[in-house]
N, C-alpha and C. Protein backbone atom coordinates (compact mmCIF):
# COMPACT_ATOMS: atom_id res chain seq x y z
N UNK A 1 105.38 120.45 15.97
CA UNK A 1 106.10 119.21 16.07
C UNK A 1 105.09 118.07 16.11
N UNK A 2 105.04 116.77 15.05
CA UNK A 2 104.42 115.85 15.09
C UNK A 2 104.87 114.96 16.12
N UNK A 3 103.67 114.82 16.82
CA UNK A 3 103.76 113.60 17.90
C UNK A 3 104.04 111.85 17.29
N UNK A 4 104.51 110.86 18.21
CA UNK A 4 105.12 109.55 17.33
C UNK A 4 104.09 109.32 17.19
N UNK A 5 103.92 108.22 16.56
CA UNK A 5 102.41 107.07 16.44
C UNK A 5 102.12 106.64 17.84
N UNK A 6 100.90 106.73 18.16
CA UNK A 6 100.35 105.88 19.32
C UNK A 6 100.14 104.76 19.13
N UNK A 7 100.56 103.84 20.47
CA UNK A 7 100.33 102.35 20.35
C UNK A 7 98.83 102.00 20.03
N UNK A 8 98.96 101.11 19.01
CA UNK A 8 97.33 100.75 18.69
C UNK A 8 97.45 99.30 19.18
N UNK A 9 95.87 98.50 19.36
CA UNK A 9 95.81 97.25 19.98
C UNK A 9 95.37 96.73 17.80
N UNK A 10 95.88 95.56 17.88
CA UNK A 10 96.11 95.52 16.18
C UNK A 10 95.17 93.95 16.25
N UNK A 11 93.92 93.18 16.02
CA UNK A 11 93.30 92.51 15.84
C UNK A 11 93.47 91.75 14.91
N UNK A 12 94.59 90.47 14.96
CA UNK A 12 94.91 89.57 13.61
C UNK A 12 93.54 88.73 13.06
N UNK A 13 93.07 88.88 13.70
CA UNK A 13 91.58 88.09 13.10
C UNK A 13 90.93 88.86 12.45
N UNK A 14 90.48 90.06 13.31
CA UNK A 14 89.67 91.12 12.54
C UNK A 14 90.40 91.76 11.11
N UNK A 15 91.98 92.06 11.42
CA UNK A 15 92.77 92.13 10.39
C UNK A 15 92.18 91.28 8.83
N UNK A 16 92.23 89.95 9.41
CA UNK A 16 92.65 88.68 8.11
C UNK A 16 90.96 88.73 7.68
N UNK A 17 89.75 89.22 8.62
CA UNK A 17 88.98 89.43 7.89
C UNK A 17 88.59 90.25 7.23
N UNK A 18 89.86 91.25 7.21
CA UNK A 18 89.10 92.59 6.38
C UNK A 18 89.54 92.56 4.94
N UNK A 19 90.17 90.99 4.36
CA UNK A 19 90.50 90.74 2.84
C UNK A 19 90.22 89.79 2.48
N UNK A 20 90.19 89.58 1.02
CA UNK A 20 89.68 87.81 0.73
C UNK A 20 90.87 87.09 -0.44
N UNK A 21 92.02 88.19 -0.60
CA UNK A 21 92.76 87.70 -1.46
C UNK A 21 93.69 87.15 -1.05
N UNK A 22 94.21 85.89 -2.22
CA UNK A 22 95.19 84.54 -1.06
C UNK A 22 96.77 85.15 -1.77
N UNK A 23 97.60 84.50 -1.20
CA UNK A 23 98.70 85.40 -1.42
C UNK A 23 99.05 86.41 -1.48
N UNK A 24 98.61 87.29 -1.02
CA UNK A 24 98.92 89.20 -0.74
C UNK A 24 98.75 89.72 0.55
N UNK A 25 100.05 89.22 0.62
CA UNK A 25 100.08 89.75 2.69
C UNK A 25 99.97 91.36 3.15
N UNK A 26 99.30 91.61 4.09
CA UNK A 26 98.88 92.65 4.16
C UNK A 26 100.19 93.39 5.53
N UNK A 27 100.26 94.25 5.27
CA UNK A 27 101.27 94.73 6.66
C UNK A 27 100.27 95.74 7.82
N UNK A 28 100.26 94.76 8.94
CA UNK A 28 99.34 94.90 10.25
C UNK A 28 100.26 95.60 11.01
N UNK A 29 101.75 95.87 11.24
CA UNK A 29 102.51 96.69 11.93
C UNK A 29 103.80 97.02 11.53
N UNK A 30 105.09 97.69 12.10
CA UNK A 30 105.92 98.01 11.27
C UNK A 30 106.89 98.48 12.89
N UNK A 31 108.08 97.85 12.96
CA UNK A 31 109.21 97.68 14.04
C UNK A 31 110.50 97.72 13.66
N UNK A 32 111.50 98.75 14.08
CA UNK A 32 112.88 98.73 13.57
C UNK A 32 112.85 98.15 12.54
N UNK A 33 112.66 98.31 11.40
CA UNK A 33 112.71 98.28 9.53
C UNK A 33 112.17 97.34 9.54
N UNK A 34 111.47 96.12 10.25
CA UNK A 34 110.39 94.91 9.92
C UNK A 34 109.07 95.36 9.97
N UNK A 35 108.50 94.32 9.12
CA UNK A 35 106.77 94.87 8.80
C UNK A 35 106.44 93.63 9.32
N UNK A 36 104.97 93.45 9.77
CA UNK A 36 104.74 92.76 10.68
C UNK A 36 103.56 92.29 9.29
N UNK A 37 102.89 91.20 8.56
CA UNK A 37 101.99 91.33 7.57
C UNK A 37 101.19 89.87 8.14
N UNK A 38 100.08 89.73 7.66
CA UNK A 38 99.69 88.79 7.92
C UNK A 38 98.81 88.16 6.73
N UNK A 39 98.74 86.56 6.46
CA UNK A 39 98.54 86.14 4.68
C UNK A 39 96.99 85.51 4.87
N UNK A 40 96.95 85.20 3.75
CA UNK A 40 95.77 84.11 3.70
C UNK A 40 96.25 83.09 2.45
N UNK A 41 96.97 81.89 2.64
CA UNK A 41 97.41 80.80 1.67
C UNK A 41 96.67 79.50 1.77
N UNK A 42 96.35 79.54 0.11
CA UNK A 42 95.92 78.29 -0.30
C UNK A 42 96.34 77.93 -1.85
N UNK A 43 97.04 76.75 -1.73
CA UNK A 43 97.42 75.81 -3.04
C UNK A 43 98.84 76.12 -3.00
N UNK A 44 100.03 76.25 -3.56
CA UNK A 44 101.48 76.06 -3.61
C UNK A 44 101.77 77.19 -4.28
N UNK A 45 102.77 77.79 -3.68
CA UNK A 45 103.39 79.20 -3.64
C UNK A 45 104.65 78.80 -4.97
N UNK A 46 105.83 79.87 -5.17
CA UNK A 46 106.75 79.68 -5.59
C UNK A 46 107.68 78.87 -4.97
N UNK A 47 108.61 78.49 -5.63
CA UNK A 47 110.15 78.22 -4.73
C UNK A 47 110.58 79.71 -5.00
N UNK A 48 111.36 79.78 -4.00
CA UNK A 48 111.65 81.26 -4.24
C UNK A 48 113.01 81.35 -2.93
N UNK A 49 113.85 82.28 -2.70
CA UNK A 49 114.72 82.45 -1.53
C UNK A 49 114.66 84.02 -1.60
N UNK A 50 115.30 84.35 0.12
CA UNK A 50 115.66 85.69 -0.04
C UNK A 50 116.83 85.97 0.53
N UNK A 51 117.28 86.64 -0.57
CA UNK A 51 119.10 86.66 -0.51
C UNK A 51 119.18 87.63 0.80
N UNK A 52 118.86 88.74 1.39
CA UNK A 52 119.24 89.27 2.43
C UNK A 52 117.96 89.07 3.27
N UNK A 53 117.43 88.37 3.14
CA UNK A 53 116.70 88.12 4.73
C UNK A 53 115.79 87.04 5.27
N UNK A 54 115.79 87.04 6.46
CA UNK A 54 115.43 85.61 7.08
C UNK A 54 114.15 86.17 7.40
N UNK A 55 112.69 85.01 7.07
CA UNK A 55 111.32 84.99 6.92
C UNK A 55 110.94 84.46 8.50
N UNK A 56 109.72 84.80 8.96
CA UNK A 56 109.40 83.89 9.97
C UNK A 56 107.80 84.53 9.34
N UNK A 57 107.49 82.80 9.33
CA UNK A 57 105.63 82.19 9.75
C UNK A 57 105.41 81.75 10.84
N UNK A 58 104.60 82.65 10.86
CA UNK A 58 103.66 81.90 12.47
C UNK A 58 102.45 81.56 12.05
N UNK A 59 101.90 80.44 12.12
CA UNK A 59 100.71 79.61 12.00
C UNK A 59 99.93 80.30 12.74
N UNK A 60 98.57 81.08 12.18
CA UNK A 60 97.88 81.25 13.00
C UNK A 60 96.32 80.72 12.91
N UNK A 61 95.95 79.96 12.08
CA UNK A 61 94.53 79.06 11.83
C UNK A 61 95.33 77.94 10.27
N UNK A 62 95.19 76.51 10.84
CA UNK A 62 95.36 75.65 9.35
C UNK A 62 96.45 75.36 9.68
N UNK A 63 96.32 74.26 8.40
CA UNK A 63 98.30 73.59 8.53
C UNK A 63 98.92 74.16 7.56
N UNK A 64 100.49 74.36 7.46
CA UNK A 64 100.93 74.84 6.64
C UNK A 64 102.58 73.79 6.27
N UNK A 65 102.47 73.80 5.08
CA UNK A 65 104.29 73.00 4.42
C UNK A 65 105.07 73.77 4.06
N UNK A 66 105.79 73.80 4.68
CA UNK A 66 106.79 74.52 4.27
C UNK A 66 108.37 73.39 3.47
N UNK A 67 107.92 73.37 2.10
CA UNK A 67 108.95 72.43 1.02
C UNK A 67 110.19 73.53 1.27
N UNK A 68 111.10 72.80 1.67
CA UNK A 68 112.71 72.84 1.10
C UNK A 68 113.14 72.47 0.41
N UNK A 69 113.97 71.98 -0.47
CA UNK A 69 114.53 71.51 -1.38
C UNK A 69 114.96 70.12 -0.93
N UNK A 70 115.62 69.71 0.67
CA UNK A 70 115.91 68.61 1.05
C UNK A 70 114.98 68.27 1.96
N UNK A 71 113.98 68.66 2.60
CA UNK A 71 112.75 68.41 3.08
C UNK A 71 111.66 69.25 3.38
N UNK A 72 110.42 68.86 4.23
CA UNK A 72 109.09 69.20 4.54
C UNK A 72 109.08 69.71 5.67
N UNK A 73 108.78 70.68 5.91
CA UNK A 73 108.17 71.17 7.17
C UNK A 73 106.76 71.40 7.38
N UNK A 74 106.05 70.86 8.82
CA UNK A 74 104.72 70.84 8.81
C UNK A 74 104.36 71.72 9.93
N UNK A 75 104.04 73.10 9.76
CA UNK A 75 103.03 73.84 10.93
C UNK A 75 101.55 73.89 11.17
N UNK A 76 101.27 73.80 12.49
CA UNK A 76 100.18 73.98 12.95
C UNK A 76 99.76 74.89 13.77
N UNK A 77 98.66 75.60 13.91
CA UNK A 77 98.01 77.25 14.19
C UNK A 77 99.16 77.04 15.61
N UNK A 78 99.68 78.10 15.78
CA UNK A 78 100.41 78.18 17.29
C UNK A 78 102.10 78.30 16.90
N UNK A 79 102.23 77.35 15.60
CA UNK A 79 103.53 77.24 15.31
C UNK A 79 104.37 78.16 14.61
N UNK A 80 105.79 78.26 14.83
CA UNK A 80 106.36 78.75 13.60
C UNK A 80 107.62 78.58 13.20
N UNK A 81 108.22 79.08 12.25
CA UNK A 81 109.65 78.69 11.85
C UNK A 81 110.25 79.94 11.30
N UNK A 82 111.46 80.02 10.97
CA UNK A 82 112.04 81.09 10.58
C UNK A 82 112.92 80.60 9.87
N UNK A 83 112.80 80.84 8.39
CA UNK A 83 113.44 80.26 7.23
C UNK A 83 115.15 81.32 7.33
N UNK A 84 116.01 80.76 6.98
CA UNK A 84 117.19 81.86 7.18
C UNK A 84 117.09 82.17 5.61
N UNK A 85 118.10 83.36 5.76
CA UNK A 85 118.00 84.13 4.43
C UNK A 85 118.84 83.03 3.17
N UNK A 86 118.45 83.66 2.19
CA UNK A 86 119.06 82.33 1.27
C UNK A 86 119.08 80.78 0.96
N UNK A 87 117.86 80.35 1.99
CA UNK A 87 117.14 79.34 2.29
C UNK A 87 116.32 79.23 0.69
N UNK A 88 116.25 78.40 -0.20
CA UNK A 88 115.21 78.20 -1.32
C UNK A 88 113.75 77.31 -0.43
N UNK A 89 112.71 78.31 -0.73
CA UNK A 89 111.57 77.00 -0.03
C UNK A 89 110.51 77.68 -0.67
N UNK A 90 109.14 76.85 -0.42
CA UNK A 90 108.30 76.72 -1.15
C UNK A 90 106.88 76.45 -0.29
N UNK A 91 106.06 77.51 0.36
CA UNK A 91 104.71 77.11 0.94
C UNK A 91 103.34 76.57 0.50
N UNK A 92 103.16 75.93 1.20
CA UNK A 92 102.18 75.31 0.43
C UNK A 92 101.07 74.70 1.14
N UNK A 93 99.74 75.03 1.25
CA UNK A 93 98.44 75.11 2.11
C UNK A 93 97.51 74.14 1.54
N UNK A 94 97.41 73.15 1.58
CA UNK A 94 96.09 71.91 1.03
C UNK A 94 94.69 73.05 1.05
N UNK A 95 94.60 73.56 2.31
CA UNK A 95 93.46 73.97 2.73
C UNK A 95 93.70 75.49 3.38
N UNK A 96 92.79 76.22 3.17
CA UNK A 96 93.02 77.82 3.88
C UNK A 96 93.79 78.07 5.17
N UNK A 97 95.07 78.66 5.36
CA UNK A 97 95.73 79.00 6.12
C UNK A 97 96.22 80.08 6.29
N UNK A 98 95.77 80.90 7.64
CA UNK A 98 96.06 82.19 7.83
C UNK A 98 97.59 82.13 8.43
N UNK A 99 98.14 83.13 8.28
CA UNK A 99 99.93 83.22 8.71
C UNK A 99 100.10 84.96 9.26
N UNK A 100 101.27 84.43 9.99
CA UNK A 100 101.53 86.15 10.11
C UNK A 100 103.16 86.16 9.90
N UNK A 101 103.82 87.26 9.21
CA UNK A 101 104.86 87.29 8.63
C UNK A 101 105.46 88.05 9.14
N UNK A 102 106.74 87.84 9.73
CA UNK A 102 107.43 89.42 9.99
C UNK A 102 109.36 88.87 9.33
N UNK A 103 109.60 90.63 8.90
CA UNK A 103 110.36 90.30 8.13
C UNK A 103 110.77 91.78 7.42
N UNK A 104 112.01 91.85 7.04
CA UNK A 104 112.69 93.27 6.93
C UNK A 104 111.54 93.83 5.68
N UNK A 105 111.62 95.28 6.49
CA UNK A 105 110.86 96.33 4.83
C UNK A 105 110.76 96.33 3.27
N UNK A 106 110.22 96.21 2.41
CA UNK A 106 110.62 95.76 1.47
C UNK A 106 111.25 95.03 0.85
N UNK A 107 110.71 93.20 1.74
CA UNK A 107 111.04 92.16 1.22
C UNK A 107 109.84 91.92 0.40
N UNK A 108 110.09 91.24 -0.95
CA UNK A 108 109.12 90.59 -1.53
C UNK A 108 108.41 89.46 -1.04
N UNK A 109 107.56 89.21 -1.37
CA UNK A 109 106.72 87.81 -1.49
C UNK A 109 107.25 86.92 -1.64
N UNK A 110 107.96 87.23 -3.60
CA UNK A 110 108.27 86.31 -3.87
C UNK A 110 110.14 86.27 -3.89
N UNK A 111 110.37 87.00 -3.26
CA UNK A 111 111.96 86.77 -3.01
C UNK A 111 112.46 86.98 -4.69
N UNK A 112 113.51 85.79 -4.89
CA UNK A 112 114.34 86.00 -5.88
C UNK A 112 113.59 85.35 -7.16
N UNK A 113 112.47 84.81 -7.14
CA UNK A 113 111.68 84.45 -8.12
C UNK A 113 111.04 85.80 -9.21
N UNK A 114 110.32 86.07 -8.61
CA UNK A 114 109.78 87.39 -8.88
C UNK A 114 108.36 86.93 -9.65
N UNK A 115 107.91 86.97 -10.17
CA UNK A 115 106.61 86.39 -11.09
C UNK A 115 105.05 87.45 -10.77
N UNK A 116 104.01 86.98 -11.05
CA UNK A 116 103.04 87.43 -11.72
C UNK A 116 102.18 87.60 -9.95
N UNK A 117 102.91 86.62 -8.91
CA UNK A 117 102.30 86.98 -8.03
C UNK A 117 103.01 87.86 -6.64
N UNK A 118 104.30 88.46 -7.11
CA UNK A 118 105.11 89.32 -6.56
C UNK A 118 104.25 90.15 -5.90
N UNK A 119 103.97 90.67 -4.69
CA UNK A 119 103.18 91.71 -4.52
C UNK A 119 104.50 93.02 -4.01
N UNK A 120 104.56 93.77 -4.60
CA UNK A 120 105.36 94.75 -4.41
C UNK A 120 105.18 95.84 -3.30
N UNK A 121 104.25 96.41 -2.90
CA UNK A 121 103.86 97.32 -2.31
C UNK A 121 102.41 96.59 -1.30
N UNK A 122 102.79 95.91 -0.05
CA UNK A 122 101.75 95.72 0.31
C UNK A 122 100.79 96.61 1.01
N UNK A 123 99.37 96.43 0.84
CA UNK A 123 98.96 97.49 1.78
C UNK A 123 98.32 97.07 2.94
N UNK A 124 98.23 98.52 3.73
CA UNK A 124 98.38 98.68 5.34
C UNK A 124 96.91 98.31 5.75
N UNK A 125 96.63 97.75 6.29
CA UNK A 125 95.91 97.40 7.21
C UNK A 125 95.49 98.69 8.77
C-alpha cells in the first residue's frame, strides 16, 4: 500500500528561480483539484476569459495590471485579486513580475483565447 504524499515546505523564491521563461507558470503544489503555479510576467498577455473558472494572482515581487475591458487593476508584491470565471481580462507587467496562481486543474493560461502561448501541460516544480 502506497503511503499519501508527505507535506513538503515549497520555496516560492527558490521555486521562481529555478526558470527563466516569462509566461509559463509552473505548478509548485496541487489541493482539492487546484494547482497552486507560480509565473514570471513581462510585457502584455492575451485578453482571454475562463468560462468555468475563477483565477486568483497574488503579487509576489513587481507591479502588476490587470486590464478589464471596463477598467485597470493595479497590484503590488503582497496583493491580490481573484478574477471570477468568465471575467475577459488581460495582464500586463511594464517590468518583471513574479505571481503565484491558484486555480482549478487543467485551466489554461490562456483561457478561451488559446494561441501560440497556451501552455498546456505545465510542469512541476
Amino acid at each position: 500500500m502506497s503511503e499519501p504524499d508527505a507535506p513538503r515546505v515549497v520555496s516560492l523564491e527558490g521555486s521562481l528561480a529555478a526558470f527563466e521563461g516569462l509566461w509559463q507558470p509552473r505548478i509548485v503544489g496541487e489541493l482539492n483539484g487546484q494547482h497552486v503555479k507560480v509565473a514570471k510576467l513581462r510585457g502584455e498577455f492575451v485578453w482571454h476569459r475562463h468560462v468555468d473558472a475563477d483565477e486568483l494572482f497574488l503579487v509576489l515581487r513587481g507591479v502588476l495590471r490587470i486590464e478589464l475591458r471596463e477598467r485597470a487593476l493595479t497590484l503590488r508584491a503582497g496583493e491580490m485579486v481573484i478574477i471570477p470565471r468568465g471575467v475577459e481580462h488581460r495582464p500586463v507587467a511594464d517590468e518583471e513580475v513574479h505571481v503565484l496562481l491558484f486555480e482549478p486543474a487543467g485551466t489554461l493560461n490562456t483561457g478561451d483565447a488559446g494561441g501560440p502561448r497556451t501552455v498546456r501541460e505545465p510542469e512541476r516544480l
